[in-house]
C-alpha atoms as a PDB file:
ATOM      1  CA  UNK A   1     -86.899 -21.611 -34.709  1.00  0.00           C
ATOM      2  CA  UNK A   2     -87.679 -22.995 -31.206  1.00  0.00           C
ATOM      3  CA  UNK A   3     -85.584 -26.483 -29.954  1.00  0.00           C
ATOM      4  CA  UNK A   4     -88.787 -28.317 -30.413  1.00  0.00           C
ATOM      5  CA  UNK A   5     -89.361 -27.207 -34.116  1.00  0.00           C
ATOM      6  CA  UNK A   6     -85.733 -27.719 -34.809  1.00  0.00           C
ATOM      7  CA  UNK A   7     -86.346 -31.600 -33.144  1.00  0.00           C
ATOM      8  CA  UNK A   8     -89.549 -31.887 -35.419  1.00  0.00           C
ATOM      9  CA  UNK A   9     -87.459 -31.014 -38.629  1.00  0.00           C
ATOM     10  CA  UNK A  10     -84.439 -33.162 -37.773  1.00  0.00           C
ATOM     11  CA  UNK A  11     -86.691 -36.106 -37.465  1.00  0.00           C
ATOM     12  CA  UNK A  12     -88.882 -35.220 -40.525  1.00  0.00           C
ATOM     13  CA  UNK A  13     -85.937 -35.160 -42.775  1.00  0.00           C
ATOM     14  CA  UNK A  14     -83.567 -37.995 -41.382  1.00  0.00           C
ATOM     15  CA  UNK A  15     -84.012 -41.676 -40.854  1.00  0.00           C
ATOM     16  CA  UNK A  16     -83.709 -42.975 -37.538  1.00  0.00           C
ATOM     17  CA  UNK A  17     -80.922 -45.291 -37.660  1.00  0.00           C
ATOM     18  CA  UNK A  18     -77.338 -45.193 -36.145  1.00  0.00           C
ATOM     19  CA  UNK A  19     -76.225 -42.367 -38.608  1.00  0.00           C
ATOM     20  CA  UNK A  20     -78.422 -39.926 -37.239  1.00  0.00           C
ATOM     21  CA  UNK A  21     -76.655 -39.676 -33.805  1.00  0.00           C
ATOM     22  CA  UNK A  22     -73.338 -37.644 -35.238  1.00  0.00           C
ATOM     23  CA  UNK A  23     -75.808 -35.469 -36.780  1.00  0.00           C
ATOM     24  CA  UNK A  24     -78.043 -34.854 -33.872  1.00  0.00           C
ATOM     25  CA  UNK A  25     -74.707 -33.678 -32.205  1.00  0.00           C
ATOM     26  CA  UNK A  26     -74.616 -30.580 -34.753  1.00  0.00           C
ATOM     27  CA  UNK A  27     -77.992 -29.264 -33.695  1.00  0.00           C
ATOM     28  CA  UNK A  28     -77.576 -29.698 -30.133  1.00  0.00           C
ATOM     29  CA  UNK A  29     -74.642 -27.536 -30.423  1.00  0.00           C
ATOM     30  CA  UNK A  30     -76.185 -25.154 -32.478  1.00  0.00           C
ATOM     31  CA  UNK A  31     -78.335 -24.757 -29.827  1.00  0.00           C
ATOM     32  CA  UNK A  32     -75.537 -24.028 -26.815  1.00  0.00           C
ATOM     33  CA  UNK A  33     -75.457 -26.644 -25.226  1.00  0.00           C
ATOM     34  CA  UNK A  34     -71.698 -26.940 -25.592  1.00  0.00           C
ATOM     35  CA  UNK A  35     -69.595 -29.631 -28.263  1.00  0.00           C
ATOM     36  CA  UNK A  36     -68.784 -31.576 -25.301  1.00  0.00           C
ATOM     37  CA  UNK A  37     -72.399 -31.490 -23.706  1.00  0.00           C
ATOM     38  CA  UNK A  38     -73.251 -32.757 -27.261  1.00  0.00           C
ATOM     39  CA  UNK A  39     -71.087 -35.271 -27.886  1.00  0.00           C
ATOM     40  CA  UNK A  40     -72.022 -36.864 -24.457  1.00  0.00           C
ATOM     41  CA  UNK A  41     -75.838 -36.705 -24.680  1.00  0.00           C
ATOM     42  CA  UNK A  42     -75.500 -38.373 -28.192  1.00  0.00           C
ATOM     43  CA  UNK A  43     -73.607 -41.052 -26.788  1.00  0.00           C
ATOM     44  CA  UNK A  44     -76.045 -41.871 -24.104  1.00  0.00           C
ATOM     45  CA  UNK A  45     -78.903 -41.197 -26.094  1.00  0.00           C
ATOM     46  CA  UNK A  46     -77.640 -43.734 -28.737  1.00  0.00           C
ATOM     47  CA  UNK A  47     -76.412 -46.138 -26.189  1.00  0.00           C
ATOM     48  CA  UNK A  48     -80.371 -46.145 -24.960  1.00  0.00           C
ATOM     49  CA  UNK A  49     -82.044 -46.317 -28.669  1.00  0.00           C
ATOM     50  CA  UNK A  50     -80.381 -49.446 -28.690  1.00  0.00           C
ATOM     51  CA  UNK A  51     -80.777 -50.955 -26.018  1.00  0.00           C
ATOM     52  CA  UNK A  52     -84.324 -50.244 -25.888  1.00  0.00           C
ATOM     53  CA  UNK A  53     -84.579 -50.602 -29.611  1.00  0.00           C
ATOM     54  CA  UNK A  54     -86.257 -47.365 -29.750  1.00  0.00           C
ATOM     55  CA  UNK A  55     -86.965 -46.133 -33.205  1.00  0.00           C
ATOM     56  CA  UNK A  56     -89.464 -43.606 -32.977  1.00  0.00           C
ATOM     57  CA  UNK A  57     -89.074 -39.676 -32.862  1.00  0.00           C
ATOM     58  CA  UNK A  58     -91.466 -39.857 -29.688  1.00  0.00           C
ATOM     59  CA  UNK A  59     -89.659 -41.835 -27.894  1.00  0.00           C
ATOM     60  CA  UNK A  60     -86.312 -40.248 -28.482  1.00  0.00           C
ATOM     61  CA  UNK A  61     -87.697 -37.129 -27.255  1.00  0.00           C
ATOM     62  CA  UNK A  62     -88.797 -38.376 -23.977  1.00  0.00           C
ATOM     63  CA  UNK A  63     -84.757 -39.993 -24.000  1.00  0.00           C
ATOM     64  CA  UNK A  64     -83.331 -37.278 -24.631  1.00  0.00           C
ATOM     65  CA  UNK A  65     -85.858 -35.095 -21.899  1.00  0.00           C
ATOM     66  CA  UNK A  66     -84.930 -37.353 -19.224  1.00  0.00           C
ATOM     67  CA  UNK A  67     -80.905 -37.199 -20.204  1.00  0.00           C
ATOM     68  CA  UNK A  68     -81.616 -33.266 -19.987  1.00  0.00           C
ATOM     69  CA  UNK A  69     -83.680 -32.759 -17.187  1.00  0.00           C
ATOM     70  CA  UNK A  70     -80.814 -33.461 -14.530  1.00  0.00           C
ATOM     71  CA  UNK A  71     -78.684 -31.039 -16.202  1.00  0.00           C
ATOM     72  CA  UNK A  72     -80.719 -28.378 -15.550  1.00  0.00           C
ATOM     73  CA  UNK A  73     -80.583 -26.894 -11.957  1.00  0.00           C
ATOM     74  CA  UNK A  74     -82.473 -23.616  -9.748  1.00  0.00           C
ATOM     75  CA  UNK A  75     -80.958 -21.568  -6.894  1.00  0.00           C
ATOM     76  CA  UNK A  76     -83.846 -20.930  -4.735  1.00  0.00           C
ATOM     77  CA  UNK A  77     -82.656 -17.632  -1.988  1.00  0.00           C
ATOM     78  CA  UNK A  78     -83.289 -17.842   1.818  1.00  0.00           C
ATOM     79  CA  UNK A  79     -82.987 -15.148   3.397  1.00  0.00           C
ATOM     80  CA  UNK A  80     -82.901 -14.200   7.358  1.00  0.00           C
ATOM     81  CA  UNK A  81     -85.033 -11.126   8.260  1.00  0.00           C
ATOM     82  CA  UNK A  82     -82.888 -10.005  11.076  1.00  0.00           C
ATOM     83  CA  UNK A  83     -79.461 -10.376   9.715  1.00  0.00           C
ATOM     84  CA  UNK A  84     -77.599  -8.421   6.408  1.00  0.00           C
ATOM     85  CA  UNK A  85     -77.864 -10.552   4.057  1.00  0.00           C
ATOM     86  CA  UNK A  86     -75.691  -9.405   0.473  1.00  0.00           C
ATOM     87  CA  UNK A  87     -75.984 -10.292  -3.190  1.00  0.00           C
ATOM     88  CA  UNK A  88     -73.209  -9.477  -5.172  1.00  0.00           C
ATOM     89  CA  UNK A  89     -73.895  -8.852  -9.156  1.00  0.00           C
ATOM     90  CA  UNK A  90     -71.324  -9.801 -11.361  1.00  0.00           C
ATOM     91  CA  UNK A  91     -71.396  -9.823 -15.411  1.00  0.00           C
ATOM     92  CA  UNK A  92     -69.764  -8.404 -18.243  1.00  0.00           C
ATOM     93  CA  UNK A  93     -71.089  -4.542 -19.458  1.00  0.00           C
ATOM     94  CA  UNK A  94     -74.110  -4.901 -21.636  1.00  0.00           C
ATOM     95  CA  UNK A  95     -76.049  -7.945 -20.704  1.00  0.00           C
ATOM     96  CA  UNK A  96     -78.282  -5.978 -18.560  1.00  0.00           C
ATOM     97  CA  UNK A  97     -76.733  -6.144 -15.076  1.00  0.00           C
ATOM     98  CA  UNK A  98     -78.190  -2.894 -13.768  1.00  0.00           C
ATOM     99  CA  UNK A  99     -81.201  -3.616 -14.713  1.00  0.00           C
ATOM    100  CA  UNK A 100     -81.396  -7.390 -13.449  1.00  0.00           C
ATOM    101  CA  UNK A 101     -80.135  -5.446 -10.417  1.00  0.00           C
ATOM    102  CA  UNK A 102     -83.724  -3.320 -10.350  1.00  0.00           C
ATOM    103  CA  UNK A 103     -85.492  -6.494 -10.672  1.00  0.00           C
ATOM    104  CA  UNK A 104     -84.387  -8.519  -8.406  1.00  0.00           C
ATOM    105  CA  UNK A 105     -84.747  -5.711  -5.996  1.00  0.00           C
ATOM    106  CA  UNK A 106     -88.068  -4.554  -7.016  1.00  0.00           C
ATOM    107  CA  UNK A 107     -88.934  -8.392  -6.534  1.00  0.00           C
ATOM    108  CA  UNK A 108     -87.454  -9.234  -3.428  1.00  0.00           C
ATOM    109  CA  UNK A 109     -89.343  -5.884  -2.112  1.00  0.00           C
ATOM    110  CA  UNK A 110     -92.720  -7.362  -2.848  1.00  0.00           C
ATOM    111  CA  UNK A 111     -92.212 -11.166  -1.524  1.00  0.00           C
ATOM    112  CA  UNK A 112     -89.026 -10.645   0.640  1.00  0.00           C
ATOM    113  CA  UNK A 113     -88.161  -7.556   2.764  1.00  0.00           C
ATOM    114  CA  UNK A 114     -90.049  -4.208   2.842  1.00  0.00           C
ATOM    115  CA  UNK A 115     -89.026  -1.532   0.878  1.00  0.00           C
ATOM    116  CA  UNK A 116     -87.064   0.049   3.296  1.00  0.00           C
ATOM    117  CA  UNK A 117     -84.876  -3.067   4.291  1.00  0.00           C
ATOM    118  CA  UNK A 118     -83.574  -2.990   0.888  1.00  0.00           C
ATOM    119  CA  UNK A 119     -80.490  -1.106  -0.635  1.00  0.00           C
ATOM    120  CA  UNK A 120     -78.641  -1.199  -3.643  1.00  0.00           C
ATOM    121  CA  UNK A 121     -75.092  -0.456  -3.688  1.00  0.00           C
ATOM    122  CA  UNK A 122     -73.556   1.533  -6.965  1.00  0.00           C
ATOM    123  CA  UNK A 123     -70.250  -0.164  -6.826  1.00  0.00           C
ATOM    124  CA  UNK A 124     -69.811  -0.253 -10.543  1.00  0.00           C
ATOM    125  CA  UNK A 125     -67.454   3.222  -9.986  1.00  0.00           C
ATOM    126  CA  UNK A 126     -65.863   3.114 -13.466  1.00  0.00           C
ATOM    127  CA  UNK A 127     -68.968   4.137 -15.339  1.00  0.00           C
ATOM    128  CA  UNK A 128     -71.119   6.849 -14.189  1.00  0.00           C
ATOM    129  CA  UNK A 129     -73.833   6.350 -16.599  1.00  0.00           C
ATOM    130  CA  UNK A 130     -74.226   3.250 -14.237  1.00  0.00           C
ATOM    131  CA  UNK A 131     -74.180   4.831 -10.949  1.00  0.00           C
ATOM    132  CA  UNK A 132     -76.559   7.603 -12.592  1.00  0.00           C
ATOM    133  CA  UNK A 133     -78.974   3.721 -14.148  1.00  0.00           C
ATOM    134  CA  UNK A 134     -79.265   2.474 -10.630  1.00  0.00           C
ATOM    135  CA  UNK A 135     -79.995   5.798  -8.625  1.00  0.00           C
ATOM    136  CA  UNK A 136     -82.828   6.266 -11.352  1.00  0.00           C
ATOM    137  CA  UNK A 137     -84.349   2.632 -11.128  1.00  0.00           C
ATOM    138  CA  UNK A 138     -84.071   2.744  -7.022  1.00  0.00           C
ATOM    139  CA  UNK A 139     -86.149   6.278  -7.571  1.00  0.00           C
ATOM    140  CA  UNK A 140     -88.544   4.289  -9.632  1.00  0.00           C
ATOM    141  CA  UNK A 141     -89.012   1.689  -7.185  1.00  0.00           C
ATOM    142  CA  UNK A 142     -88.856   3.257  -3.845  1.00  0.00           C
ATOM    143  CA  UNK A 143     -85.548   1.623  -2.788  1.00  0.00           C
ATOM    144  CA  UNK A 144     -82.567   3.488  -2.007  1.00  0.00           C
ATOM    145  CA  UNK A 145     -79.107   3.542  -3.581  1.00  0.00           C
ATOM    146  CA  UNK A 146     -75.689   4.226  -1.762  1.00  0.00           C
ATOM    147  CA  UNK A 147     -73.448   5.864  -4.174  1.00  0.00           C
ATOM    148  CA  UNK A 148     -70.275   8.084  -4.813  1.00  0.00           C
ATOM    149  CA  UNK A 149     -68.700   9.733  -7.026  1.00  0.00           C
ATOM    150  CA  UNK A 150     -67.862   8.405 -10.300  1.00  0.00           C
ATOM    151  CA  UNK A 151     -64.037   6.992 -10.228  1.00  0.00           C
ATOM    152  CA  UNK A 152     -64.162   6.124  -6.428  1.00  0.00           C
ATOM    153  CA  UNK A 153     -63.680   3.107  -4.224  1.00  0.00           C
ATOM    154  CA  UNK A 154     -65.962   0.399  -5.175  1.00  0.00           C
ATOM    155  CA  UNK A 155     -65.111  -1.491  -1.923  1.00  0.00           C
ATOM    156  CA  UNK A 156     -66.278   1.757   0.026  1.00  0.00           C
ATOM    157  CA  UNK A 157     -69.594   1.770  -1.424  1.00  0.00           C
ATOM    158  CA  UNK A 158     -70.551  -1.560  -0.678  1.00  0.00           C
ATOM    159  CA  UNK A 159     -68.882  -1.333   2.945  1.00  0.00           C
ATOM    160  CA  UNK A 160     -71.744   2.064   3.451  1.00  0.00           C
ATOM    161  CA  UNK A 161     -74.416  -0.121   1.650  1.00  0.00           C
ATOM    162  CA  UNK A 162     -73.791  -2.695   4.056  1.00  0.00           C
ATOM    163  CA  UNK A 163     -73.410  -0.642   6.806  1.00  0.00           C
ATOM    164  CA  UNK A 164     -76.590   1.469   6.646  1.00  0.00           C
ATOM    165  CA  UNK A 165     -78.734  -2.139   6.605  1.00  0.00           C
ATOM    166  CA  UNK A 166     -76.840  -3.258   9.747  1.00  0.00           C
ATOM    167  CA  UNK A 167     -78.073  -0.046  11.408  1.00  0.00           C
ATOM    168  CA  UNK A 168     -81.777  -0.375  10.408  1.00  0.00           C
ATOM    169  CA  UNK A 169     -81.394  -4.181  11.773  1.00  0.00           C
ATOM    170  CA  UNK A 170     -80.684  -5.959   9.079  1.00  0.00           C
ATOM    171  CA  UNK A 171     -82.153  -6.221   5.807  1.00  0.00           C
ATOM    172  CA  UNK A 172     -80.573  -6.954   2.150  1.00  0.00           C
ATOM    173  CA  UNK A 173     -77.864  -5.041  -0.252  1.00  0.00           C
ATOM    174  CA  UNK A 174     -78.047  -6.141  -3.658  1.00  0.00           C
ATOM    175  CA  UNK A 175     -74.792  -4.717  -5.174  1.00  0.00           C
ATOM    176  CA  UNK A 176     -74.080  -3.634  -8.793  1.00  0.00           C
ATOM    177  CA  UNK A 177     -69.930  -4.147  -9.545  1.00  0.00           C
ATOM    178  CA  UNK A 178     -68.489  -3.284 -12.303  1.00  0.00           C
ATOM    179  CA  UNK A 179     -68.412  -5.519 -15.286  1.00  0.00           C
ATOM    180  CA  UNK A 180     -64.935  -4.858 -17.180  1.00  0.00           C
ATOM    181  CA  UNK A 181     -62.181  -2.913 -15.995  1.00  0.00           C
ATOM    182  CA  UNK A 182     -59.075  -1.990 -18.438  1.00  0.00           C
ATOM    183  CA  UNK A 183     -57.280  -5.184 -18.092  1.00  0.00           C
ATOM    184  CA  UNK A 184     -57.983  -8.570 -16.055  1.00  0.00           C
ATOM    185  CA  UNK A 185     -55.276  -7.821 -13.161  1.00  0.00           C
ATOM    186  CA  UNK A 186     -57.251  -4.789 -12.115  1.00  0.00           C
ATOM    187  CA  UNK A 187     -60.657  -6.959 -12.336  1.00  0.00           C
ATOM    188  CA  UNK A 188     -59.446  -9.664 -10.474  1.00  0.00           C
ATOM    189  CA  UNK A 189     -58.147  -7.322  -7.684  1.00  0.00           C
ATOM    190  CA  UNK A 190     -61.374  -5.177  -7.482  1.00  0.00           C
ATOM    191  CA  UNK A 191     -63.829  -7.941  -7.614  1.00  0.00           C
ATOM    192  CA  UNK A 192     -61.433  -9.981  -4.417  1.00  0.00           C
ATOM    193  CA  UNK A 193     -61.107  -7.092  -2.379  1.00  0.00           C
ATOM    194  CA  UNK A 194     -65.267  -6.307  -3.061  1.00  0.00           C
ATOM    195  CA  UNK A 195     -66.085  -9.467  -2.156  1.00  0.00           C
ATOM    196  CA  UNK A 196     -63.878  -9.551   0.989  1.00  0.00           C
ATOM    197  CA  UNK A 197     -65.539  -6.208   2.091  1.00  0.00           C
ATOM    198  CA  UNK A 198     -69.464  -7.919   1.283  1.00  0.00           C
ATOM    199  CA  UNK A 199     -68.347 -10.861   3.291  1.00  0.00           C
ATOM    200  CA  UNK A 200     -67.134  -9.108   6.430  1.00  0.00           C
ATOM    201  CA  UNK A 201     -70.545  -6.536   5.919  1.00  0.00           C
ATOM    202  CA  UNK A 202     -72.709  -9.799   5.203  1.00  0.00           C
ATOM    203  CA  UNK A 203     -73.817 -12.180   8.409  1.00  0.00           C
ATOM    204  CA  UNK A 204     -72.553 -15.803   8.426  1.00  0.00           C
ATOM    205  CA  UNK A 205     -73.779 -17.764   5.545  1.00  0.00           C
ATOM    206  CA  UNK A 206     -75.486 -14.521   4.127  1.00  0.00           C
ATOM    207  CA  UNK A 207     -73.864 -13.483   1.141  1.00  0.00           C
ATOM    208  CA  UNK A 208     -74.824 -14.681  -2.329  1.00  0.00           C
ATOM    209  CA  UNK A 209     -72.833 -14.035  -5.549  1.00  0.00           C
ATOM    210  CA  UNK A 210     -74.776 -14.046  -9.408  1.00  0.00           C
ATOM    211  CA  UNK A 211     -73.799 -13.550 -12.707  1.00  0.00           C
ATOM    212  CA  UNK A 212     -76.234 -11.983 -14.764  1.00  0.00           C
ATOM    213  CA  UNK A 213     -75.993 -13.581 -18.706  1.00  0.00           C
ATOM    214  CA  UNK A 214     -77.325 -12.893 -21.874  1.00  0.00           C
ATOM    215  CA  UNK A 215     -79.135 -16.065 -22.509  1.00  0.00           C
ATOM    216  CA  UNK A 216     -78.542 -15.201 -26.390  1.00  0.00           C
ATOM    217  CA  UNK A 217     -75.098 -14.974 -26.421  1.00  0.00           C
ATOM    218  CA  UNK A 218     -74.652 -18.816 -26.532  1.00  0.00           C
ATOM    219  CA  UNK A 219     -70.911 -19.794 -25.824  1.00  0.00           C
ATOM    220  CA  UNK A 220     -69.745 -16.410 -24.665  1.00  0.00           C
ATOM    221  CA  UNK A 221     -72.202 -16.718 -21.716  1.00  0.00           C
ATOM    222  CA  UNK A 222     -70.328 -20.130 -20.729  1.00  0.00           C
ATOM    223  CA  UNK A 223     -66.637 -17.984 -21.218  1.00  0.00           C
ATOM    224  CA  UNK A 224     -67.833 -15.610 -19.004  1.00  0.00           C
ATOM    225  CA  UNK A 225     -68.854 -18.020 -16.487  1.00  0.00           C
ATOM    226  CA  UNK A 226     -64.923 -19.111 -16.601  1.00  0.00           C
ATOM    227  CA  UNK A 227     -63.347 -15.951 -16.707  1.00  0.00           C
ATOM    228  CA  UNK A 228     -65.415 -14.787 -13.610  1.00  0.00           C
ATOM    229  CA  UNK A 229     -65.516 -18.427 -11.532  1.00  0.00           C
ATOM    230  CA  UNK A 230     -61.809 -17.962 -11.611  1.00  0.00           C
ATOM    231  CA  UNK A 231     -61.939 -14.978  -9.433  1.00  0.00           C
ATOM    232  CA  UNK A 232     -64.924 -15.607  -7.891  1.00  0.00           C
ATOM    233  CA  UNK A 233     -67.159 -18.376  -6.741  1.00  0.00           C
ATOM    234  CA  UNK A 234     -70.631 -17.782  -8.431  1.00  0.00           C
ATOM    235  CA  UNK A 235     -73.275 -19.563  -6.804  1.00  0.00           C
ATOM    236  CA  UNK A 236     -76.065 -18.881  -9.217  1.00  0.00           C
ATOM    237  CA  UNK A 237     -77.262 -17.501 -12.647  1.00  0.00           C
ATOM    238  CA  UNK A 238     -79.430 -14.576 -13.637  1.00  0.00           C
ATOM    239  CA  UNK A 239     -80.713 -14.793 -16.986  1.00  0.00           C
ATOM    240  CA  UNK A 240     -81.425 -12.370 -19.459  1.00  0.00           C
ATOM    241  CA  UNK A 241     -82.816 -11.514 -22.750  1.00  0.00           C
ATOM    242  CA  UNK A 242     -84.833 -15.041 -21.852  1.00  0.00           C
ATOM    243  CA  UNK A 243     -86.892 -16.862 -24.173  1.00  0.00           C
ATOM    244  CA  UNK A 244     -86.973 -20.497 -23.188  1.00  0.00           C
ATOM    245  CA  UNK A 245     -87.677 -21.591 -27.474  1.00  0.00           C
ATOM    246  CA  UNK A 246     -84.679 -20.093 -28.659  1.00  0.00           C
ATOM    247  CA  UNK A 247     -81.461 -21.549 -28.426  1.00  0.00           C
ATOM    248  CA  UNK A 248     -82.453 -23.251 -24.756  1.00  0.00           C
ATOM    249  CA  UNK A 249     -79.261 -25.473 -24.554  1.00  0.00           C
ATOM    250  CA  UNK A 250     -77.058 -23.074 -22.784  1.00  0.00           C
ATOM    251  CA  UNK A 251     -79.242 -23.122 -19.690  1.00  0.00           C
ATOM    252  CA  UNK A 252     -78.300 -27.878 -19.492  1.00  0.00           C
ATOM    253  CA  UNK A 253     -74.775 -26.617 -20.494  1.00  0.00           C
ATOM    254  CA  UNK A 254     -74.128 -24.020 -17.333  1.00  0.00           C
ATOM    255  CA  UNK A 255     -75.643 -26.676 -15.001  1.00  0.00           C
ATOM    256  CA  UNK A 256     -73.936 -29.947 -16.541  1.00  0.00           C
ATOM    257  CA  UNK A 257     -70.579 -27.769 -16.927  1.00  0.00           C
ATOM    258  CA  UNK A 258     -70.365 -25.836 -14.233  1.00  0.00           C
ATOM    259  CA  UNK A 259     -73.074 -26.842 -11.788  1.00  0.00           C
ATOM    260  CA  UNK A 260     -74.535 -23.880 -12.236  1.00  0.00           C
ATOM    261  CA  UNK A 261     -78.204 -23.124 -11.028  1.00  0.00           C
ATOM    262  CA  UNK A 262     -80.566 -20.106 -12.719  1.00  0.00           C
ATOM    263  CA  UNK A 263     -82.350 -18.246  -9.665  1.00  0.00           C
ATOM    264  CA  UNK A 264     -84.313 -16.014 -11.966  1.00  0.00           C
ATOM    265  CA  UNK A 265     -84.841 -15.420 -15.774  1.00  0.00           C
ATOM    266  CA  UNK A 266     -85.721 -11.588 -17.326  1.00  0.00           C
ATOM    267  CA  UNK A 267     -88.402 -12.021 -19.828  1.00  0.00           C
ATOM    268  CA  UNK A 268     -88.553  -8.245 -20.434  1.00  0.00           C
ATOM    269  CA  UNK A 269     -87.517  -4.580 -19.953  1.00  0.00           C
ATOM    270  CA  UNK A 270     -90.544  -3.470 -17.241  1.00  0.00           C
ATOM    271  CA  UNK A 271     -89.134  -4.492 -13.533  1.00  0.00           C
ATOM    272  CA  UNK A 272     -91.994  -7.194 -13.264  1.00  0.00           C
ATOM    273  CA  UNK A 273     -90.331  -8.714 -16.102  1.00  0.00           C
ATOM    274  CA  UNK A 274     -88.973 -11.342 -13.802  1.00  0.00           C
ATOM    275  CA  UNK A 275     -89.651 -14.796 -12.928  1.00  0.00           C
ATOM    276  CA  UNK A 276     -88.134 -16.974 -10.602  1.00  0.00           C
ATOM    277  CA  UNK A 277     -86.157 -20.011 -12.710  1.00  0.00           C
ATOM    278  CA  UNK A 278     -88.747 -23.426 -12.756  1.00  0.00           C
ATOM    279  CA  UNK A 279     -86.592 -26.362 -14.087  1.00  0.00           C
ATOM    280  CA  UNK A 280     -89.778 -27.901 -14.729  1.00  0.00           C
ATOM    281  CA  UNK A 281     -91.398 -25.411 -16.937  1.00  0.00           C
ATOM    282  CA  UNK A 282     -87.800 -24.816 -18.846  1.00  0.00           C
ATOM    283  CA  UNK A 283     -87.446 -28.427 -19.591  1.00  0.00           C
ATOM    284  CA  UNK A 284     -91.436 -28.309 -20.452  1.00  0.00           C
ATOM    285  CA  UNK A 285     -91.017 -25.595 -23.035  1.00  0.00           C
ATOM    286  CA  UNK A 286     -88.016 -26.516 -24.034  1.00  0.00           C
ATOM    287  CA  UNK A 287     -89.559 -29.394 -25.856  1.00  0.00           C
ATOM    288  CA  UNK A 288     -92.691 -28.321 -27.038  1.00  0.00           C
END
């Protein structure tokens, strides 16, 4: 059931009076956007039904859009042509990193940089189904990968990655790192010293860091957020598994939270299946 169906029934089964507002806490949070997050929208929105004296379901929902619509934020990428510009990729195994990885590349390749200015770096060493993912989806999509062996330096592959688009005069290196090592010392070491290495490779004010999420995971996606912003600073959100009607909330909760802005959503598993985050349109279909 979509937010806005889940609104409809709330309303159609409860009478609008001061009661409702603990219970209109429970369904926000069933649909991520946090207990906290919850609470506080309540509060406001109550605070606002009465001092408006608003008392119909309408006009709480246009309340409650405009106490949601600030929450949610996009991360819009500039680029410069003539200068290496990096993305790092960060995210825990199995919410579709490599992939979002394709994407983004496959889409920056068409509206961005030529083909050939583009190249993704297989620094996610520990797995070599992953290095073997990425050099098949840069085969599919005519952009080429910088890899090693399986079990090497991480830092290394990224420093080549960044390296060959220096040499062709700059370009972009969307990197794949690896998403959970055997205990959180080792990540937090191998994701610093990575990002060290993209920084020195990157130009001045060129280097990006996102965290892909699955949208569906609720809660975890926001614990994930934490465990990497503690290592790393993230500067925006890839989404995947996206479907704006389902449980919508966590996208307010990682901007209201965290500050966190989407930059693009994953609506699919083909690499067009990619669309660049519109707060607008999220807040739009959020509610209808």
């Amino acid at each position: 059931m979509s937010f806005a169906q889940k609104l409809k029934t709330f309303f159609s089964q409860n009478s609008i009076n001061e009661e409702i507002f603990d219970d209109f806490a429970d369904l926000l949070i069933e649909s991520d956007f946090g207990p906290k997050n919850a609470l506080e929208i309540c509060d406001q929105l109550e605070k606002i039904c009465k001092t408006k004296k608003i008392t119909s379901q309408e006009e709480i929902g246009e309340e409650l859009k405009k106490i949601i619509s600030p929450m949610v934020k996009s991360y819009k990428f500039s680029f410069q042509q003539d200068k290496t510009n990096v993305i790092l990729v960060l995210g825990v195994n199995g919410v579709g990193k490599t992939t979002s990885v394709a994407k983004m590349a496959s889409f920056f390749s068409k509206n961005v940089f030529p083909p050939e200015k583009i190249v993704l770096a297989a620094a996610d060493t520990y797995r070599a189904a992953a290095i073997e993912q990425l050099k098949f989806h840069g085969e599919k999509i005519g952009i080429r990968v910088v890899a090693h062996q399986n079990g090497s330096d991480p830092g290394a592959v990224v420093f080549d990655a960044g390296e060959a688009v220096k040499a062709g005069g700059g370009g972009l290196v969307i990197a794949d790192t690896a998403g959970r090592l055997h205990n959180k010392e080792n990540l937090v070491r191998e994701l610093k010293k990575i990002d060290k290495i993209a920084e020195s490779k990157a130009d001045e004010g060129c280097i990006r860091r996102i965290i892909a999420l699955d949208c569906t995971t609720g809660q975890n996606a926001l614990r994930q957020v934490e465990a990497f912003g503690e290592v790393i600073k993230i500067d925006g959100v890839f989404l995947t598994k996206y479907d704006s009607s389902a449980k919508g909330g966590v996208v307010a909760a990682l901007g209201k939270t965290y500050g966190l802005p989407v930059c693009f959503v994953g609506t699919g598993e083909k690499y067009d299946d990619i669309e660049v985050f519109s707060e607008e349109n999220y807040v739009k279909n959020l509610f209808e």
